[in-house]
Protein backbone atom coordinates (compact mmCIF):
# COMPACT_ATOMS: atom_id res chain seq x y z
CA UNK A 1 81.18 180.07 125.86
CA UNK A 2 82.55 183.61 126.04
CA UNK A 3 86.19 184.32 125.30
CA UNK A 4 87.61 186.43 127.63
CA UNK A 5 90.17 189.22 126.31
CA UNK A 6 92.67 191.08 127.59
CA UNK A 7 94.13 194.29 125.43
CA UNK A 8 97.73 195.43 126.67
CA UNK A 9 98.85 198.49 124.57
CA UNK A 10 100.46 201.76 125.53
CA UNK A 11 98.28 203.41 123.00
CA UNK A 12 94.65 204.14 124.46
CA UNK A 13 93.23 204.99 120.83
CA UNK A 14 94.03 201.98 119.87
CA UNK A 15 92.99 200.12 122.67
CA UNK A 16 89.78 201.94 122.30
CA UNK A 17 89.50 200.77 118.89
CA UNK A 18 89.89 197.31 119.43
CA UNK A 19 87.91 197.35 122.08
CA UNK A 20 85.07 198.28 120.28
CA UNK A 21 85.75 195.76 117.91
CA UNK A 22 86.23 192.76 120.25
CA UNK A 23 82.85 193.33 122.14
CA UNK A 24 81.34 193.69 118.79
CA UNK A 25 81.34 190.30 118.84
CA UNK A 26 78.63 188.00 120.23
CA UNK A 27 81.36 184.99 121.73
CA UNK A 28 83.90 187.64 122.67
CA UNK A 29 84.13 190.47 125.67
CA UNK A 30 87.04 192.58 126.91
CA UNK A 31 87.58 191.76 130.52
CA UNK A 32 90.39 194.56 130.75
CA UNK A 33 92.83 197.09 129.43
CA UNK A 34 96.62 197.22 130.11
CA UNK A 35 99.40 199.84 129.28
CA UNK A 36 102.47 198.29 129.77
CA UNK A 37 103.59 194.28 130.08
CA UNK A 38 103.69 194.47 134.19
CA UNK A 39 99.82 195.46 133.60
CA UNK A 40 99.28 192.55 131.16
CA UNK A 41 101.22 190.51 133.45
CA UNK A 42 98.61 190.96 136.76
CA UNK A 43 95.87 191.39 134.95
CA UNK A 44 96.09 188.46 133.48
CA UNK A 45 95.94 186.88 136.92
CA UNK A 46 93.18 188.54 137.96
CA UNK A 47 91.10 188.97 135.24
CA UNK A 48 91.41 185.58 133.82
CA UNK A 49 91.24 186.17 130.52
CA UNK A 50 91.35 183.61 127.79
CA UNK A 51 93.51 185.80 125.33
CA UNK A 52 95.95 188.34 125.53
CA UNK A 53 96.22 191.14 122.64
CA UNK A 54 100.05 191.82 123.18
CA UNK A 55 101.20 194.81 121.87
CA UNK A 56 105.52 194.39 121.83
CA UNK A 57 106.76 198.00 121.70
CA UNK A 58 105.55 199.13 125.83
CA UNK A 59 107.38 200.98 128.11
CA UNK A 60 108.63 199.10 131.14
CA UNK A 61 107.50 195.83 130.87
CA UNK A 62 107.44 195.38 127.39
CA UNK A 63 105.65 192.42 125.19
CA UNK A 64 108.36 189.90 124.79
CA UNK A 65 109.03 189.81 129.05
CA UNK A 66 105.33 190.18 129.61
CA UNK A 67 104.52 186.91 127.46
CA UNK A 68 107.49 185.09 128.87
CA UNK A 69 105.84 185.83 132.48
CA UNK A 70 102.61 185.00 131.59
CA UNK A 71 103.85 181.55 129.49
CA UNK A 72 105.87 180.41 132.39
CA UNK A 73 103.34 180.85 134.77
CA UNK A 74 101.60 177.82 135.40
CA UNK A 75 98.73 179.00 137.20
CA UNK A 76 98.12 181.27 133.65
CA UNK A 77 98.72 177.77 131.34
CA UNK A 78 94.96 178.55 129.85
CA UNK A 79 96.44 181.99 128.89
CA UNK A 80 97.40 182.34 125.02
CA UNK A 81 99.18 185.43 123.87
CA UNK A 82 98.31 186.57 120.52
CA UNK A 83 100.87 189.27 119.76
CA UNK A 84 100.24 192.76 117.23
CA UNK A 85 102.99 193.85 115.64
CA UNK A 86 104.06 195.09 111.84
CA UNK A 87 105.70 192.43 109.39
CA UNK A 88 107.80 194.97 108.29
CA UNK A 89 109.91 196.96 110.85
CA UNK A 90 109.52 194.34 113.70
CA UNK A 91 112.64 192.11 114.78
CA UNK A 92 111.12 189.93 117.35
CA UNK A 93 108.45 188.09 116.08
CA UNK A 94 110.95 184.86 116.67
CA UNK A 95 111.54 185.43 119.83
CA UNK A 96 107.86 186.23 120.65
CA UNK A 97 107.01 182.59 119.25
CA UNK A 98 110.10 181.16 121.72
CA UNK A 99 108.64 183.19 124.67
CA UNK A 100 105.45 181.25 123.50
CA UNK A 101 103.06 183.08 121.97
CA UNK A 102 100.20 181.43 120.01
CA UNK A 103 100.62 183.98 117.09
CA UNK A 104 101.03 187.44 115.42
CA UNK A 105 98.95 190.12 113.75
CA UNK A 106 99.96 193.18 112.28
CA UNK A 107 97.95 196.01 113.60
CA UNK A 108 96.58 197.11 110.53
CA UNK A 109 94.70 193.57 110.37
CA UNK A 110 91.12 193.28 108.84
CA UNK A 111 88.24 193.53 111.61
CA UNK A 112 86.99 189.61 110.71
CA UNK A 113 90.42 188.50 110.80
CA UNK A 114 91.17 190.03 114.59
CA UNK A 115 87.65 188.53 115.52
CA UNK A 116 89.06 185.13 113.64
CA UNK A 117 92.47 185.05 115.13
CA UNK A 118 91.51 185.02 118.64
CA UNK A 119 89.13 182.12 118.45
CA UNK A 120 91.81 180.37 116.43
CA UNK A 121 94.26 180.80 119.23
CA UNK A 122 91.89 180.76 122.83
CA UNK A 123 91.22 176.91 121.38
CA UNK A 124 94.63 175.86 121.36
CA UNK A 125 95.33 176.55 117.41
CA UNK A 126 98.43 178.74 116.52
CA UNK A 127 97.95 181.79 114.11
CA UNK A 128 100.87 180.93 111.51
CA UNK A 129 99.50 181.14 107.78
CA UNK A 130 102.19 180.14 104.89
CA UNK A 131 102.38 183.83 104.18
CA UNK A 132 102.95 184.44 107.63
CA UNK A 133 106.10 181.55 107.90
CA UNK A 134 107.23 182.44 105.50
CA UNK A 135 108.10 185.90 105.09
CA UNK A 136 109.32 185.72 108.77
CA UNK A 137 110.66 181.84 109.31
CA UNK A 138 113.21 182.85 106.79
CA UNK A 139 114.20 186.04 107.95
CA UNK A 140 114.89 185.12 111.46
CA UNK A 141 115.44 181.50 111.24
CA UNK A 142 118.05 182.06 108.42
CA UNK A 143 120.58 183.93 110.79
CA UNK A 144 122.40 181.87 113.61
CA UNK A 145 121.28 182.80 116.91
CA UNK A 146 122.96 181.74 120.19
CA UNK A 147 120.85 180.44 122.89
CA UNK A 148 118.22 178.71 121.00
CA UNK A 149 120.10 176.00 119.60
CA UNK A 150 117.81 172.67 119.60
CA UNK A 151 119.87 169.53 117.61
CA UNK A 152 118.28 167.49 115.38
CA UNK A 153 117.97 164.34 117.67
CA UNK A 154 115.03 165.81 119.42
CA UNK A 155 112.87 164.82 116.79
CA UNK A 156 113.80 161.27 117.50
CA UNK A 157 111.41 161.16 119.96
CA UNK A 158 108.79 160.72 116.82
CA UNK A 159 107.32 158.69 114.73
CA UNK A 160 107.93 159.07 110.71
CA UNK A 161 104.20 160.11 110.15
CA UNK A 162 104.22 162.70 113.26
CA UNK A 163 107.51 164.29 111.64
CA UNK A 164 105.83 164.44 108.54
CA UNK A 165 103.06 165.85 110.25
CA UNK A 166 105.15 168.59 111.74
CA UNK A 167 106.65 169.09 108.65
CA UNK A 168 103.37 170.27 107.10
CA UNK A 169 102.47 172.19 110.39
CA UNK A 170 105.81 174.44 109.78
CA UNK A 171 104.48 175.35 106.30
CA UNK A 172 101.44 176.89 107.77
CA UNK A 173 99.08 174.09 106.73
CA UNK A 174 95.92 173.39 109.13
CA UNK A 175 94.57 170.02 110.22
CA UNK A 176 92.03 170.03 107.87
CA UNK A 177 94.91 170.76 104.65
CA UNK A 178 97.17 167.89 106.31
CA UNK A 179 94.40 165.49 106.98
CA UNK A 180 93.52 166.13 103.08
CA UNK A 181 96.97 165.75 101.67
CA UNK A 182 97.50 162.96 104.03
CA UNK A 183 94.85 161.13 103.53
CA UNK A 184 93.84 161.17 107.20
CA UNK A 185 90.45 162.07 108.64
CA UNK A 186 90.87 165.65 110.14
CA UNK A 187 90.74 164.20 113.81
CA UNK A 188 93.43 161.87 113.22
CA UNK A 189 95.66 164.53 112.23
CA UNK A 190 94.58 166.55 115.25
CA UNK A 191 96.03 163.40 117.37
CA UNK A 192 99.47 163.20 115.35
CA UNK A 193 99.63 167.22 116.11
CA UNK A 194 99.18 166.60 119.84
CA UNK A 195 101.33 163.84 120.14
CA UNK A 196 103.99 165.21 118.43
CA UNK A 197 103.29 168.78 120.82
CA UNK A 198 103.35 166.29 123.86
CA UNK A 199 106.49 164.69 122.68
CA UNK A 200 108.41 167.71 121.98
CA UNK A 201 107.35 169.34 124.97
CA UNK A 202 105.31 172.28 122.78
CA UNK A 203 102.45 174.52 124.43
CA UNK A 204 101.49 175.08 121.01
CA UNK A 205 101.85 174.30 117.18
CA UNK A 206 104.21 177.51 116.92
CA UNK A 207 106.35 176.05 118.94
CA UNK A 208 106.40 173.24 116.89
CA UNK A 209 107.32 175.82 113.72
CA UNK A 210 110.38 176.60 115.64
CA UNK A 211 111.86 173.41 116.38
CA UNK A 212 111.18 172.52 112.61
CA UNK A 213 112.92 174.73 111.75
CA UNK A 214 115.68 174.73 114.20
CA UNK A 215 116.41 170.62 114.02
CA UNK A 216 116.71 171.09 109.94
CA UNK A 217 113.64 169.35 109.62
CA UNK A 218 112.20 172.15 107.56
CA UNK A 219 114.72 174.47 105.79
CA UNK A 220 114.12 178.79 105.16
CA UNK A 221 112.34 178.74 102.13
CA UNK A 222 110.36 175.68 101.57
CA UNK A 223 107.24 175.69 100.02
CA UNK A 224 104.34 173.29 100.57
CA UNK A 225 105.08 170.69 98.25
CA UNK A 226 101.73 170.36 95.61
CA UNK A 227 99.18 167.73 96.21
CA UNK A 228 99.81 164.61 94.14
């Protein structure tokens, strides 16, 4: 099956270039360009794509409101939003994970990994490596922010293994890493995951970063514990 992509960026050279990239690939094919969020926004709708690149920086419209439109839309629930940005001078990479998108790249990202990180997210999988948590879980999570606050008892909803399981989903690890620290066969994991996103009320494991973060369950600046 082909994934269908959707670029929004204000820049056309770099649209260009990922363009080129993106069709480069046999299972992938740009379905359309946008400038600005409003253009990400409808063409979206119209295009149908499978995966938005979402630059944040646009005039107008920008990223953040753009992937809070699409996100909220339910008639776009298919729609993940993999966001570009740069680690380093960027501020809202939170909030782009609360308006609920399935990821971030930097911009200067390696051609196999682009390719890599929009299959990961078109099938449901968010695009949070340990490096990735983090260096940016524990700058943004670290500093109180009003109107995000989720309390700890809305983990209550789960079951000790599923908040373990969460646990190890905030640090970046995959099914396949939990399943082997675990113990579990990699599809049982995959059910703990989904129960624990149905539970919570996630569209996606970054969402479940966040409220792992947020309930205390993981703390800024734990590290994956080793295997035993």
């Amino acid at each position: 099956m082909t994934i269908r992509v959707l670029l929004a960026d204000d820049q056309t050279l770099i649209r260009s270039g990922f363009r080129v990239l993106v069709d480069s690939a046999p299972d992938l094919q740009v379905v359309a360009e946008a400038a600005n969020g409003h253009e990400a926004v409808e063409l979206a709708r119209t295009e149908r794509a499978d995966v938005v690149l979402m630059d944040i920086r646009m005039p107008g419209t920008d990223g953040l409101a753009a992937t809070r439109a699409i996100t909220a839309d339910d008639d776009l629930a298919g729609v993940k939003v993999l966001i570009l940005t740069t680690f380093e001078i960027d501020e809202y990479v939170f909030e782009a994970v609360l308006a609920g998108a399935s990821g971030f790249l930097g911009k200067s990202v390696e051609p196999d990994e682009l390719v890599d990180a929009i299959r990961v997210v078109a099938r449901g999988d968010a695009l949070l490596s340990p490096k990735a948590v983090r260096s940016l879980m524990n700058r943004f999570l670290a500093e109180p922010r009003t109107g995000h606050e989720i309390g700890p008892s809305v983990l209550d909803a789960l079951t000790e293994r599923e908040r373990e399981i969460v646990g190890l989903v905030a640090l970046g690890l995959s099914n396949d890493e939990i399943a082997l620290r675990l113990v579990l066969s990699p599809s049982t994991a995959k059910t703990h995951v989904n129960r624990a996103m149905t539970k919570l009320g996630c569209r996606d494991r970054a969402q479940l970063v966040v409220i792992a973060y947020q309930t205390g369950l993981v703390q800024p600046g734990t590290v994956v514990p080793p295997l035993q």
